[in-house]
Protein backbone atom coordinates (compact mmCIF):
# COMPACT_ATOMS: atom_id res chain seq x y z
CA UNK A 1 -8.32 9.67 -19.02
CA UNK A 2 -6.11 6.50 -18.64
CA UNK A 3 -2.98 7.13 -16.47
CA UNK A 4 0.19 5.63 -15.40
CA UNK A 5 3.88 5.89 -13.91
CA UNK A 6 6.52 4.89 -16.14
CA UNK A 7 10.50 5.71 -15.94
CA UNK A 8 11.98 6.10 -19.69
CA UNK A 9 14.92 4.14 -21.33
CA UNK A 10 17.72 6.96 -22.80
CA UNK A 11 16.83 7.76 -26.42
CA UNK A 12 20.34 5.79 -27.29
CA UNK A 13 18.93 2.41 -25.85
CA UNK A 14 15.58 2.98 -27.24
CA UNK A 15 17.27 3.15 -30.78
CA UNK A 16 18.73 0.25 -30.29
CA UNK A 17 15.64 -1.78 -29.09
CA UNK A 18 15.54 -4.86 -31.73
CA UNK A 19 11.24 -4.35 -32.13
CA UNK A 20 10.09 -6.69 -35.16
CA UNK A 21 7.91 -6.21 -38.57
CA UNK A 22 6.27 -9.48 -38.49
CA UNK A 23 2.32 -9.01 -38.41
CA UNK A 24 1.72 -11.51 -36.50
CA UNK A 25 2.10 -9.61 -33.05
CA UNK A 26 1.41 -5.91 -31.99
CA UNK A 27 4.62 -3.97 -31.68
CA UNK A 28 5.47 -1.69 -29.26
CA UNK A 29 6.13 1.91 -31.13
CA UNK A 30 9.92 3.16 -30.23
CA UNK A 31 8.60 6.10 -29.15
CA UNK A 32 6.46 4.79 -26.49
CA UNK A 33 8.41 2.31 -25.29
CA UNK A 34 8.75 2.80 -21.44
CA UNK A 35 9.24 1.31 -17.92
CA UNK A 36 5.42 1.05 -16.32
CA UNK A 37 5.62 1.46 -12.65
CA UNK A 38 2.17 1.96 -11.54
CA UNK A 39 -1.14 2.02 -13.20
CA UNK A 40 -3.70 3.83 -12.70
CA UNK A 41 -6.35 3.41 -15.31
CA UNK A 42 -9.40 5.60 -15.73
CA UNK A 43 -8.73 8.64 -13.84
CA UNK A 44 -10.80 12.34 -12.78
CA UNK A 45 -9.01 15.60 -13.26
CA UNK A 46 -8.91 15.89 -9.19
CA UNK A 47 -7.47 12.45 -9.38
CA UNK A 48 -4.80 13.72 -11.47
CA UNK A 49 -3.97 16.60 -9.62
CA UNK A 50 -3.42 14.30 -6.34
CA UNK A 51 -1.36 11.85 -8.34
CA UNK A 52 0.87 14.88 -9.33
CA UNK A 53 1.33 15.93 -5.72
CA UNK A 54 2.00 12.42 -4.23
CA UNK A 55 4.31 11.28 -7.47
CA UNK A 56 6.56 14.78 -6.59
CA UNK A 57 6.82 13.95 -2.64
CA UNK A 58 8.01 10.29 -3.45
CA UNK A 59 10.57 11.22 -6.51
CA UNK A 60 12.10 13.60 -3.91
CA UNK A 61 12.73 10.71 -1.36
CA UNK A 62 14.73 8.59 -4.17
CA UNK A 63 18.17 8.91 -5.84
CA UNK A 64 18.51 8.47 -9.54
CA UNK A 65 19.82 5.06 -10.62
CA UNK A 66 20.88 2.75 -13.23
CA UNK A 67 19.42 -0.19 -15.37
CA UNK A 68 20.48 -2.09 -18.02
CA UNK A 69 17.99 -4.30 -20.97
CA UNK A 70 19.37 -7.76 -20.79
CA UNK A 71 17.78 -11.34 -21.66
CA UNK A 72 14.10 -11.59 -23.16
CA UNK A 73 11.11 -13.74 -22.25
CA UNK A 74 7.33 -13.91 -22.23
CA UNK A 75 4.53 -13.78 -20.12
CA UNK A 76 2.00 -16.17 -20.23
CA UNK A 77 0.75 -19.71 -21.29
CA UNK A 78 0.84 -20.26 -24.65
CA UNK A 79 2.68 -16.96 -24.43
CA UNK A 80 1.12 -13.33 -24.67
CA UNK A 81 3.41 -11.02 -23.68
CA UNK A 82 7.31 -10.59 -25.26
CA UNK A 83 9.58 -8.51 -22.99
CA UNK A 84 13.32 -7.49 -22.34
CA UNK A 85 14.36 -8.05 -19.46
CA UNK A 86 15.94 -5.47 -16.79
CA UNK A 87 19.30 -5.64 -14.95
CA UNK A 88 21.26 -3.07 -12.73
CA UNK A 89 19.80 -0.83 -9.78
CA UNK A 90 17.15 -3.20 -9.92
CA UNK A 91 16.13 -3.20 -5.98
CA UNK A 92 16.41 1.07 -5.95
CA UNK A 93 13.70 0.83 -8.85
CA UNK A 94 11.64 -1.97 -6.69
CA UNK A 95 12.00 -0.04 -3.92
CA UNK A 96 10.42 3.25 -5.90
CA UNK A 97 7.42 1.46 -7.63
CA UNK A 98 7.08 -0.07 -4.01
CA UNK A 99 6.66 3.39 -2.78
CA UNK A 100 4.50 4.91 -5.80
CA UNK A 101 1.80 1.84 -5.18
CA UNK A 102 0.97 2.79 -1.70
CA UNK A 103 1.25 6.47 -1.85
CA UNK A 104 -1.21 6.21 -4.57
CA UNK A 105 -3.42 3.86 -3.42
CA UNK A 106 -2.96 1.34 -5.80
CA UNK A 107 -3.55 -2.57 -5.04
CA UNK A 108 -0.14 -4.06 -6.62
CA UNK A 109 -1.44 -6.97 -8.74
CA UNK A 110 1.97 -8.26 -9.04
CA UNK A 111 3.55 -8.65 -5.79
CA UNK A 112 6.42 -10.45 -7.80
CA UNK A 113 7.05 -7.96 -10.01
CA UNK A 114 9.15 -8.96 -12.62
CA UNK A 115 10.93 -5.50 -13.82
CA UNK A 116 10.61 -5.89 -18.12
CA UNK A 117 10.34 -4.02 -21.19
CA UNK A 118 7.18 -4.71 -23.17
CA UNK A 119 8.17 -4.99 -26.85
CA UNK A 120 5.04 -6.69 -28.60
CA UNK A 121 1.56 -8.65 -27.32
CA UNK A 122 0.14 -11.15 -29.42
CA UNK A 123 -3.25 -9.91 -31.27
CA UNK A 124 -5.00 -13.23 -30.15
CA UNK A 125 -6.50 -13.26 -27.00
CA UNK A 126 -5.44 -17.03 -26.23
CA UNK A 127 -1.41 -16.08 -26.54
CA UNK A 128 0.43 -16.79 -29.30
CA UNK A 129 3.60 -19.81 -29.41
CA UNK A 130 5.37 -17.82 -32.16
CA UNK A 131 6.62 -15.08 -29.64
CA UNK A 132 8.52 -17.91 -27.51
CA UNK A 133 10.61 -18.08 -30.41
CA UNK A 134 11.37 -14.43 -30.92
CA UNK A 135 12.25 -14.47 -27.22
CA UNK A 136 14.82 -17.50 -27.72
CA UNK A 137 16.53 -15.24 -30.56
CA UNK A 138 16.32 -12.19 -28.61
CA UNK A 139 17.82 -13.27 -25.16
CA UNK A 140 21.57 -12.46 -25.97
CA UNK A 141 20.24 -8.56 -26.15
CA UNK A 142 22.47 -6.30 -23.85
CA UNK A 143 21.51 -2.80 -24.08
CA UNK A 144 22.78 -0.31 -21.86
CA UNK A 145 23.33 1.61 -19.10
CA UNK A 146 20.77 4.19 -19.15
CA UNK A 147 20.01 6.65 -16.06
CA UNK A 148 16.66 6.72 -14.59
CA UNK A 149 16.52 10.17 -13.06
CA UNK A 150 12.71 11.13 -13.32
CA UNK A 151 9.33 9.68 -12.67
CA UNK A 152 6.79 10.43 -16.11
CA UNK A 153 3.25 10.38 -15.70
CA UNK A 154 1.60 9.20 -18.66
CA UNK A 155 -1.79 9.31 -20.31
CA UNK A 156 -2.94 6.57 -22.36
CA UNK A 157 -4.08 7.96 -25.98
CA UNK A 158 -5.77 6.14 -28.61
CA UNK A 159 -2.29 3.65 -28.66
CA UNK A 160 -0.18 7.03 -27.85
CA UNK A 161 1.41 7.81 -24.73
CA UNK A 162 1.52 11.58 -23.61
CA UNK A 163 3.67 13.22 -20.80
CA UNK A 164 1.22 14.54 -18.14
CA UNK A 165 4.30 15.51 -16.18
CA UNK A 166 7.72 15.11 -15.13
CA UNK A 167 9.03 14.57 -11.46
CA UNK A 168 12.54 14.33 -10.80
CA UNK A 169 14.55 12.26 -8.77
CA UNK A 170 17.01 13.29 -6.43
C-alpha cells in the first residue's frame, strides 16, 4: 500500500478552494485535497504499524498551529505542477515535517521545502504553459485561517486518499 503524512485544510477553506473544469489539467478532488508532509510510498503492514507508533510520539511533541492559503504558483519548467501557496505558523509546520522525515527514516528530497497546496498537474509529462496562467489569475486567493491540530496518515487508493489514522497534536 502507498502511504503518506498529510495535515488537512478545515472543511470551510476546502469549500472555498477555486479548483478548475478545464480538461486540460488533472484536478485535485476537494475531498482529497491535503497538506503532504512526508511520503512514504510502497509500504508492508509491519511498516505501517511502525509508522503509526513513531507518527503518535512526534504529534505529542508539537502544539497545534495555524496556516493560511495565500498566492499561487507552479512547479516546474514549462510548468507541471499548480499550487496555493501557504502562509501563517509556517516554521511550527517546518519544524513538524522536519521531525516526521527523520523519525521515519525518510531521505527529504526537498530540503527547500516549499509548504503548497497541490490543486491540479498537467496530464503531459513535459509540463504544460497553460497552468502559468491559471496561477497568474489565482494569486490574489486568501483563504483562511484554518487549525492544524492532527497528523493523518494516508493511503494512496486508485486516485482516493483513505485515513489510515489520526494522531493528534498537542
Amino acid at each position: 500500500m502507498r502511504l503518506f503524512v498529510a495535515a488537512d485544510v478545515s472543511e470551510e477553506v476546502r469549500a472555498a478552494i477555486p479548483l478548475g473544469k478545464e480538461d486540460a489539467f488533472k484536478w485535485a478532488r476537494r475531498e482529497g485535497l491535503h497538506l503532504t508532509l512526508v511520503f512514504l510510498g510502497e509500504t508492508t503492514d509491519a511498516r505501517e504499524a511502525e509508522v503509526k507508533t513513531l507518527c503518535a510520539e512526534v504529534a505529542k511533541k508539537h502544539r497545534a498551529f495555524s496556516l493560511a492559503l495565500e498566492g499561487a504558483g507552479t512547479f516546474g519548467s514549462p510548468p507541471k505542477v499548480l499550487w496555493l501557496g501557504i502562509t501563517g505558523d509556517v516554521e511550527p509546520l517546518k519544524a513538524l515535517r522536519a521531525e516526521l522525515s527523520t523519525a521515519l527514516n525518510v531521505k527529504d528530497e526537498h530540503p527547500d521545502y516549499a509548504p503548497h497546496l497541490t490543486l491540479a498537474r498537467a496530464k503531459h509529462r513535459h509540463g504544460d504553459r497553460a497552468l502559468d496562467a491559471v496561477a497568474q489569475s489565482l494569486r490574489p486567493t486568501r483563504l483562511g485561517p484554518f487549525r492544524v491540530g492532527e497528523l493523518v496518515l494516508y493511503q494512496s487508493a486508485g486516485g482516493r486518499y483513505v485515513v489510515r489514522a489520526r494522531f493528534p497534536l498537542v
